[in-house]
C-alpha atoms as a PDB file:
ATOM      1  CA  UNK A   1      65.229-133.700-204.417  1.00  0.00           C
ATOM      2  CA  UNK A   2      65.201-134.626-208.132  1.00  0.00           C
ATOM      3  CA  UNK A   3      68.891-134.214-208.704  1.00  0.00           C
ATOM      4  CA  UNK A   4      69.862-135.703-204.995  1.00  0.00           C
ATOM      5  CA  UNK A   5      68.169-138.759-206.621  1.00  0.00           C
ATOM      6  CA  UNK A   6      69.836-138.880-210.015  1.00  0.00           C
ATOM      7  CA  UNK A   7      72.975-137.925-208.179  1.00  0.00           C
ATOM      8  CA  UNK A   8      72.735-141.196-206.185  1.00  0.00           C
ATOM      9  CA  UNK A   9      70.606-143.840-208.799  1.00  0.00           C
ATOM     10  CA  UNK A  10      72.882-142.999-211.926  1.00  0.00           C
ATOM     11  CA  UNK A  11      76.623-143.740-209.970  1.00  0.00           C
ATOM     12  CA  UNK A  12      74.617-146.994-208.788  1.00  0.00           C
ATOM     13  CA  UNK A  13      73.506-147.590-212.595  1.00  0.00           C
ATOM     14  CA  UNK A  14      77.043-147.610-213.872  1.00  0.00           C
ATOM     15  CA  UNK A  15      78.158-149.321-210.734  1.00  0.00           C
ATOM     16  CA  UNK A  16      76.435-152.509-212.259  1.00  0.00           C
ATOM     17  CA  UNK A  17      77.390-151.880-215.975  1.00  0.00           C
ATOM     18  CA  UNK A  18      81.123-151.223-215.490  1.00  0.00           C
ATOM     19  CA  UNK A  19      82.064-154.810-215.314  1.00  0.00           C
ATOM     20  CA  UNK A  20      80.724-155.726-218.416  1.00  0.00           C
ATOM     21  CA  UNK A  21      83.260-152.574-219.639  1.00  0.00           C
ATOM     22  CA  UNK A  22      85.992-154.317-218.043  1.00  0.00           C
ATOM     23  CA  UNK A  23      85.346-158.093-219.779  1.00  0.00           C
ATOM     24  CA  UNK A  24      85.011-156.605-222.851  1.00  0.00           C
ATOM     25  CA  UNK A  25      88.481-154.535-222.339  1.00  0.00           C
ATOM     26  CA  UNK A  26      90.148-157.403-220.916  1.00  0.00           C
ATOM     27  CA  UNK A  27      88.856-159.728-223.933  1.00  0.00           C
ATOM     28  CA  UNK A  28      90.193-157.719-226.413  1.00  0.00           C
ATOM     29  CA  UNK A  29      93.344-157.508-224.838  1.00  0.00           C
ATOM     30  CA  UNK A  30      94.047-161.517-224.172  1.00  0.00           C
ATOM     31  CA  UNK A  31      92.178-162.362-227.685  1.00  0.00           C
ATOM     32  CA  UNK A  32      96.047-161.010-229.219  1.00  0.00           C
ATOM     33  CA  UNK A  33      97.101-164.428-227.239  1.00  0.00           C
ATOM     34  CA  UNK A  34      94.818-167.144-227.242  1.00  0.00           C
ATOM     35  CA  UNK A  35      91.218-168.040-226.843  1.00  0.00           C
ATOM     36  CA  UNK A  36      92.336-170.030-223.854  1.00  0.00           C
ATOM     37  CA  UNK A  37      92.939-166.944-221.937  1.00  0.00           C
ATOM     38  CA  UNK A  38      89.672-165.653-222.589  1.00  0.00           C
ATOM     39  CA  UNK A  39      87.386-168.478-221.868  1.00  0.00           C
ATOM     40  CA  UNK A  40      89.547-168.977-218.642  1.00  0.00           C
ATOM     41  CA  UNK A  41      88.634-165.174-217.851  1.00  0.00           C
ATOM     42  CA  UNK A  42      85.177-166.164-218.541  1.00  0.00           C
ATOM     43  CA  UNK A  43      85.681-169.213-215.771  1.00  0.00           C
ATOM     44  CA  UNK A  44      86.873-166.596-213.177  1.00  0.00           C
ATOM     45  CA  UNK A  45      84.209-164.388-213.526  1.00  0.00           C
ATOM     46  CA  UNK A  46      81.894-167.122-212.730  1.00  0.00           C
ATOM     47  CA  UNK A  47      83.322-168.014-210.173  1.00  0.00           C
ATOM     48  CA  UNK A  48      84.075-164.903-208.598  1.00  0.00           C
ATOM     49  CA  UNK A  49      80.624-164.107-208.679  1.00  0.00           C
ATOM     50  CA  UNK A  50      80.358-167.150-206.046  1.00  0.00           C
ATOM     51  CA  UNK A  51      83.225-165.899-204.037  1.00  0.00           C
ATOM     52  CA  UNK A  52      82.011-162.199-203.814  1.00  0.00           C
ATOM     53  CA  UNK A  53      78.334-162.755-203.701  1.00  0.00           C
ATOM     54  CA  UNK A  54      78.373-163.371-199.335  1.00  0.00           C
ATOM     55  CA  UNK A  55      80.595-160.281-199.137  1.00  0.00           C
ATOM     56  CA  UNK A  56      78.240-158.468-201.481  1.00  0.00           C
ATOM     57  CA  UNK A  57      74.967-159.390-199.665  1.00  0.00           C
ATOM     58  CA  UNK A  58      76.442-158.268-196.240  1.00  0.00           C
ATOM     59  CA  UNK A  59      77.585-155.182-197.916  1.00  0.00           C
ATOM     60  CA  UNK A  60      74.002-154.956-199.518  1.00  0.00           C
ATOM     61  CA  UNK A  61      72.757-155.296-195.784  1.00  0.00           C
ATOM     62  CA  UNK A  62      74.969-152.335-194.472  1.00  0.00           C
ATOM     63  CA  UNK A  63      73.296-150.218-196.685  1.00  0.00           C
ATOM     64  CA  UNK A  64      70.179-149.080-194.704  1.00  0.00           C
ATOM     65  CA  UNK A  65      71.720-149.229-191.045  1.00  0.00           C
ATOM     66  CA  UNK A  66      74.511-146.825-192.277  1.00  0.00           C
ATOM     67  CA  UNK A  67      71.659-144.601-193.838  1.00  0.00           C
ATOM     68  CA  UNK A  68      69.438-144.895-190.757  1.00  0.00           C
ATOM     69  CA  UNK A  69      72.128-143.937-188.600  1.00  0.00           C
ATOM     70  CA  UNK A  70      73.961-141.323-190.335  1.00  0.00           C
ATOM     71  CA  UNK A  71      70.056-139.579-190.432  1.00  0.00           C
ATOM     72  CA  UNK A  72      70.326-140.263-186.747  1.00  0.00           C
ATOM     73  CA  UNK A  73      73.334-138.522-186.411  1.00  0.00           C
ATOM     74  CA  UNK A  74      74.777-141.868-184.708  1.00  0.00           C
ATOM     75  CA  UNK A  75      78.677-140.857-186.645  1.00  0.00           C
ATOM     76  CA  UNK A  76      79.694-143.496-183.908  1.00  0.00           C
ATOM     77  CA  UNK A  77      77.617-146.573-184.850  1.00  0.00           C
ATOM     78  CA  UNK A  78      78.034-145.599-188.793  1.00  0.00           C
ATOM     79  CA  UNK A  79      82.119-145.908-187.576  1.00  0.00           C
ATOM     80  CA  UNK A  80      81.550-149.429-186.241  1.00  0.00           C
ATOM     81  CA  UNK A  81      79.328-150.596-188.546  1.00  0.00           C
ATOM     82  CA  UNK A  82      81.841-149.761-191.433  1.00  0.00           C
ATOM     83  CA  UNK A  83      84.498-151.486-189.656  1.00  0.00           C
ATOM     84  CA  UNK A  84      82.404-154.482-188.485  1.00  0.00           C
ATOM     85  CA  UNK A  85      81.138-155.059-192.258  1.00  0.00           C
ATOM     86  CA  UNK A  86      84.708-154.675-193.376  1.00  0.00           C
ATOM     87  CA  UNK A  87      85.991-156.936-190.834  1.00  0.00           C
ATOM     88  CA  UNK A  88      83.340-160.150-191.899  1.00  0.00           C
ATOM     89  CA  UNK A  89      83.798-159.025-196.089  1.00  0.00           C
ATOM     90  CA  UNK A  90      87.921-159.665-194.865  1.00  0.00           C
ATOM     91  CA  UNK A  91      87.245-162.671-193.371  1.00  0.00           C
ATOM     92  CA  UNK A  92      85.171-164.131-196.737  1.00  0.00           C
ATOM     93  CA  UNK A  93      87.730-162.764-199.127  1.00  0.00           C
ATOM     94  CA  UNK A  94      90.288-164.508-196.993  1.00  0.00           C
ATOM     95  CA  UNK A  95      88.401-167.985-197.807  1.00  0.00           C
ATOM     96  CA  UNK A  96      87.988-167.234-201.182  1.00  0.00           C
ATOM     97  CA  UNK A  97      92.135-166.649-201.442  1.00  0.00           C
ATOM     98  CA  UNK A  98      92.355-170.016-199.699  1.00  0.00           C
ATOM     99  CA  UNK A  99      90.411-171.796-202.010  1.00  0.00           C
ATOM    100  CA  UNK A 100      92.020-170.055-205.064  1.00  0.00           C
ATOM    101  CA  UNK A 101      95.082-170.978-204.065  1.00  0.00           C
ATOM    102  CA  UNK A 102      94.879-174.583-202.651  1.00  0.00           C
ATOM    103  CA  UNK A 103      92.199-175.995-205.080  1.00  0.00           C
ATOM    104  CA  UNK A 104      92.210-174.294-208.468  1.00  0.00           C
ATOM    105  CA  UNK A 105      92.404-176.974-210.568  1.00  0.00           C
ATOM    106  CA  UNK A 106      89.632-178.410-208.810  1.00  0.00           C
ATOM    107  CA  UNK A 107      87.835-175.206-209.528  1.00  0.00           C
ATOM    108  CA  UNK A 108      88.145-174.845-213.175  1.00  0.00           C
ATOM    109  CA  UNK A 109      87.683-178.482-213.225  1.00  0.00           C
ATOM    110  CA  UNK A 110      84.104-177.919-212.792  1.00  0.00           C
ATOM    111  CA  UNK A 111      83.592-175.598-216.127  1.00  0.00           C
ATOM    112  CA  UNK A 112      86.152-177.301-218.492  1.00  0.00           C
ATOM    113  CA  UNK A 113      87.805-181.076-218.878  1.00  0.00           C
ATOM    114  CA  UNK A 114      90.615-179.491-220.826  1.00  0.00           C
ATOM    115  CA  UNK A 115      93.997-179.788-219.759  1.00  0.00           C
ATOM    116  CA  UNK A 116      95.164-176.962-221.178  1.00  0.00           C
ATOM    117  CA  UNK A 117      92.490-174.877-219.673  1.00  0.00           C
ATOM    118  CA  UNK A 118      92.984-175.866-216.193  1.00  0.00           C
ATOM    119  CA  UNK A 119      96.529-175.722-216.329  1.00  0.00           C
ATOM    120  CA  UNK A 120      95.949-171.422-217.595  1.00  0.00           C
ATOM    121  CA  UNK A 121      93.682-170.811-215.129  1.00  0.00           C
ATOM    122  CA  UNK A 122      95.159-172.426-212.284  1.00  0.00           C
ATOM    123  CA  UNK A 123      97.951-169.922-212.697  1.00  0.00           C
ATOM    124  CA  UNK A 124      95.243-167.568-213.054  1.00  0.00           C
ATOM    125  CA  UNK A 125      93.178-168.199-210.068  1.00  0.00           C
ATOM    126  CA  UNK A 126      96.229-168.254-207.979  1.00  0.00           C
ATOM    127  CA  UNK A 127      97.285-164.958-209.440  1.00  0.00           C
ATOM    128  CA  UNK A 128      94.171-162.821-209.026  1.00  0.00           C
ATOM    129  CA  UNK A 129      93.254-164.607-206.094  1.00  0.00           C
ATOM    130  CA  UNK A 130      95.868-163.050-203.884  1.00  0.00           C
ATOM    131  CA  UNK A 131      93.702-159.588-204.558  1.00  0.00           C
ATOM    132  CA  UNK A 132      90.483-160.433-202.970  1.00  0.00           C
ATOM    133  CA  UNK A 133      91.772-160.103-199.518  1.00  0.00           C
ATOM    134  CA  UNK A 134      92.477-155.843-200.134  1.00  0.00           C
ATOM    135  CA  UNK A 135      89.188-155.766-202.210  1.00  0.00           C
ATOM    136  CA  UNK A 136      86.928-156.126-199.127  1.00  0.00           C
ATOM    137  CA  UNK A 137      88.136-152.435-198.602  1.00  0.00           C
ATOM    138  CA  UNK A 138      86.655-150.890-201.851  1.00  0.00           C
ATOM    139  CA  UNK A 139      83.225-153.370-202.411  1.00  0.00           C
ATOM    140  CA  UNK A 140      82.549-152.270-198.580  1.00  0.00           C
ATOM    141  CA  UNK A 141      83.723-148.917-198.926  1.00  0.00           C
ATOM    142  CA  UNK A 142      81.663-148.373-201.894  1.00  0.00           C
ATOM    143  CA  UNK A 143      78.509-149.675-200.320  1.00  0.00           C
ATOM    144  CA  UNK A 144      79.293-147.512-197.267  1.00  0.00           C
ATOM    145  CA  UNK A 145      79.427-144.418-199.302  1.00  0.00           C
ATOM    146  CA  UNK A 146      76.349-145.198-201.233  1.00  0.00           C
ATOM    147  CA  UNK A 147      74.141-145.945-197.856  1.00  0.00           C
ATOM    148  CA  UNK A 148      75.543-142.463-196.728  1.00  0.00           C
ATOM    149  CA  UNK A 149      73.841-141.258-200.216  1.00  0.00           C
ATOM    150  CA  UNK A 150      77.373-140.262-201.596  1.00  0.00           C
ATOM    151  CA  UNK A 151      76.912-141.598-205.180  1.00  0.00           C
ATOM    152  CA  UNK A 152      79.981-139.599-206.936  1.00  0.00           C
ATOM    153  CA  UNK A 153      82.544-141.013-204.503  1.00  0.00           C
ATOM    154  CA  UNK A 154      81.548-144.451-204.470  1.00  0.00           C
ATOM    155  CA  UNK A 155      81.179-144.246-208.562  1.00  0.00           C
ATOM    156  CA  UNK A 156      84.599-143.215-208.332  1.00  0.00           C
ATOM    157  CA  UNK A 157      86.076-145.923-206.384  1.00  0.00           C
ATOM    158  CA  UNK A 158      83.834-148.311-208.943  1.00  0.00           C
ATOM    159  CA  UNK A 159      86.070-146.372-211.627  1.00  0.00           C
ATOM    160  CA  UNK A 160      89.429-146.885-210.592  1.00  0.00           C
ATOM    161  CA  UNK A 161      88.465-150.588-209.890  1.00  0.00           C
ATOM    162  CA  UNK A 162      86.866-151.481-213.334  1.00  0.00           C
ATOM    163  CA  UNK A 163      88.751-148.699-215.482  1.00  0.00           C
ATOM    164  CA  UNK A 164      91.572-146.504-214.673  1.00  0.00           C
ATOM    165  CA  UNK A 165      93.979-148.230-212.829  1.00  0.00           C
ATOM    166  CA  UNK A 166      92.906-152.140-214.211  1.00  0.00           C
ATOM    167  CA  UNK A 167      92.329-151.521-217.843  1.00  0.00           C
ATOM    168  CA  UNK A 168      95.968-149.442-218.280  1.00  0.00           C
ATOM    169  CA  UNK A 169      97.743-151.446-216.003  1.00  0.00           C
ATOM    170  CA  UNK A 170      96.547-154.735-218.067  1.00  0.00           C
ATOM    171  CA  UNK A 171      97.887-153.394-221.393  1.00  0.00           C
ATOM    172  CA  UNK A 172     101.186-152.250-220.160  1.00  0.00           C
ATOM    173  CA  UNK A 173     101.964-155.737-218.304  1.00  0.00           C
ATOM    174  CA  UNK A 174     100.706-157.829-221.132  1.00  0.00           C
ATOM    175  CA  UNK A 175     102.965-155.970-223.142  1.00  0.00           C
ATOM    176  CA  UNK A 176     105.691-156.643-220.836  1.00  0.00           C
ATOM    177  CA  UNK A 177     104.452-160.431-219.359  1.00  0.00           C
ATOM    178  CA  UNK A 178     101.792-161.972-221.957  1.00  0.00           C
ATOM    179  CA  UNK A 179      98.826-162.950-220.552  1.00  0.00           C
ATOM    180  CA  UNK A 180     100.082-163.380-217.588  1.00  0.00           C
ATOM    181  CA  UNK A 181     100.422-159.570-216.903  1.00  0.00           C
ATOM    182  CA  UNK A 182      96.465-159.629-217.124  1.00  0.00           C
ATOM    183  CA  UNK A 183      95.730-161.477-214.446  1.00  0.00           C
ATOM    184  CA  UNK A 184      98.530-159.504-212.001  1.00  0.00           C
ATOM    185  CA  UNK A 185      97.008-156.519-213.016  1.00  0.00           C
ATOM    186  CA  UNK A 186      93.993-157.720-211.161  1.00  0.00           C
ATOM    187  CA  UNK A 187      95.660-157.862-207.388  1.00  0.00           C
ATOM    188  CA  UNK A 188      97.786-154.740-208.489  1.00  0.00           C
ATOM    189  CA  UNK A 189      94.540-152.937-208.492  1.00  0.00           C
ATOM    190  CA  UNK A 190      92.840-153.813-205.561  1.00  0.00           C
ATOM    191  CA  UNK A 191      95.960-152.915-203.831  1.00  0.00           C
ATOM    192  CA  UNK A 192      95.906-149.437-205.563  1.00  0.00           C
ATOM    193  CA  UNK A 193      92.440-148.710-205.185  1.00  0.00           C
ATOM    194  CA  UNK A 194      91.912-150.346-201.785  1.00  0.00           C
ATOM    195  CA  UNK A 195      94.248-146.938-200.369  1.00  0.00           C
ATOM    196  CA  UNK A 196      92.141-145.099-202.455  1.00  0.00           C
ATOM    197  CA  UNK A 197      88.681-146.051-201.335  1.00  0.00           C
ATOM    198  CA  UNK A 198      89.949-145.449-197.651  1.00  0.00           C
ATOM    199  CA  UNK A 199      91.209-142.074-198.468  1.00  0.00           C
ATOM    200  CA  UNK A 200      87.987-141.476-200.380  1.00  0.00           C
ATOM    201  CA  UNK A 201      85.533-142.882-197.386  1.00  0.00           C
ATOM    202  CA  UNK A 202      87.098-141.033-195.163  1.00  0.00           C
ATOM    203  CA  UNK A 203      87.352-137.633-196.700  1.00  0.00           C
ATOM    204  CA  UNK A 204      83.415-137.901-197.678  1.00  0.00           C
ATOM    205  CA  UNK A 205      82.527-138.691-194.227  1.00  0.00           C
ATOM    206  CA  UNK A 206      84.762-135.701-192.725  1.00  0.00           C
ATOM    207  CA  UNK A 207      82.719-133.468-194.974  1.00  0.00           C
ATOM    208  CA  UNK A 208      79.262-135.228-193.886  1.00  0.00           C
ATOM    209  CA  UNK A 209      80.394-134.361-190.592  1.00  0.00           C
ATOM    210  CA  UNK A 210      81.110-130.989-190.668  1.00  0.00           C
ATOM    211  CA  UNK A 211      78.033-130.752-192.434  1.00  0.00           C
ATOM    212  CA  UNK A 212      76.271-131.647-190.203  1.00  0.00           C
ATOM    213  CA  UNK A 213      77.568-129.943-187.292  1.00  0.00           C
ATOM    214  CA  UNK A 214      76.954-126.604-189.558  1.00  0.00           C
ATOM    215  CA  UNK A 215      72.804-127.578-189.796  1.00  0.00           C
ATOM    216  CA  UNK A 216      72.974-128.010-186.317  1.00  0.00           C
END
């Protein structure tokens, strides 16, 4: 019971604290430019925590009724659940592209009055908007797997989002682009580890199947 616990609380525990990896990694990468690039990250951040924090709190919400119904043995309703959640955390990332991409001056307008600034991170914003749309799959995916008590594969999803694919992918296109490559590394990886949270979701809940099917 012990270990099921640490097996589930720890993956959520670096869940949180991965981000903070990423800024740092990202940071050190755009400081070889300009500190332009990395207060505009900083802007982005703050405002993406506006633009995910709906998706995040229905996601937070799908917790429990996946739980309750997996327990239940309801495979069904955990199905349409996952696909309902996903469907309204689509439909909120679609806004936030919207906004991203018709008003980011406006946006950055509200944290800095330089021109400079606004003029980086509306490329920015436009840039790394276009990923929020595919990264409804892996922040709902995640949250799905972690209701079903499956800390390891939604830790890994959490992984390739805030490490292995972004981090690498960052350094070789800034290397290739500038700064610029930073921010498309951001959409690049949603794409890439949107197909992998799918395959991911689905394999674990194959094997929760058959599992239970075997107890029963």
């Amino acid at each position: 019971m012990v270990i099921k616990l640490y097996s589930i609380g720890i993956p959520a525990t670096l869940n949180i604290a991965l981000p903070s990896l990423l800024i740092s990694a990202l940071n050190a990468i755009l400081a070889a430019y300009s500190e332009v690039y990395i207060l505009v990250l900083g802007i982005y951040y703050k405002l993406q925590t506006f633009i995910y924090l709906p998706a995040n709190g229905i996601v937070q919400g799908m917790r429990p009724l996946i739980g309750y119904n997996y327990g239940a043995g309801e495979n069904k309703r955990v199905s349409q659940i996952y696909k309902i959640v996903l469907c309204m955390s689509g439909i909120i990332m679609v806004l936030g592209t919207v906004i991203c991409l018709l008003i980011p001056g406006q946006l950055m307008g509200l944290f800095t009055h330089t021109e400079a600034t606004i003029q980086t991170g509306k490329t920015a914003l436009r840039i790394i908007g276009a990923g929020f749309i595919v990264s409804a799959v892996s922040v709902t995916s995640s949250g799905a797997l972690e209701g079903l008590g499956k800390g390891i594969p939604s830790l890994l999803i959490s992984l390739c989002r805030y490490v292995v694919v972004i981090i690498p992918t960052a350094f070789l296109l800034s290397s290739i682009f500038g700064a610029v490559g930073v921010w498309n590394a951001f959409w690049i990886t949603e794409a890439i580890t949107a197909i992998i949270s799918i395959c991911v979701y689905y394999k674990a809940i194959s094997q929760s199947q058959r599992s239970q099917s075997t107890v029963k």
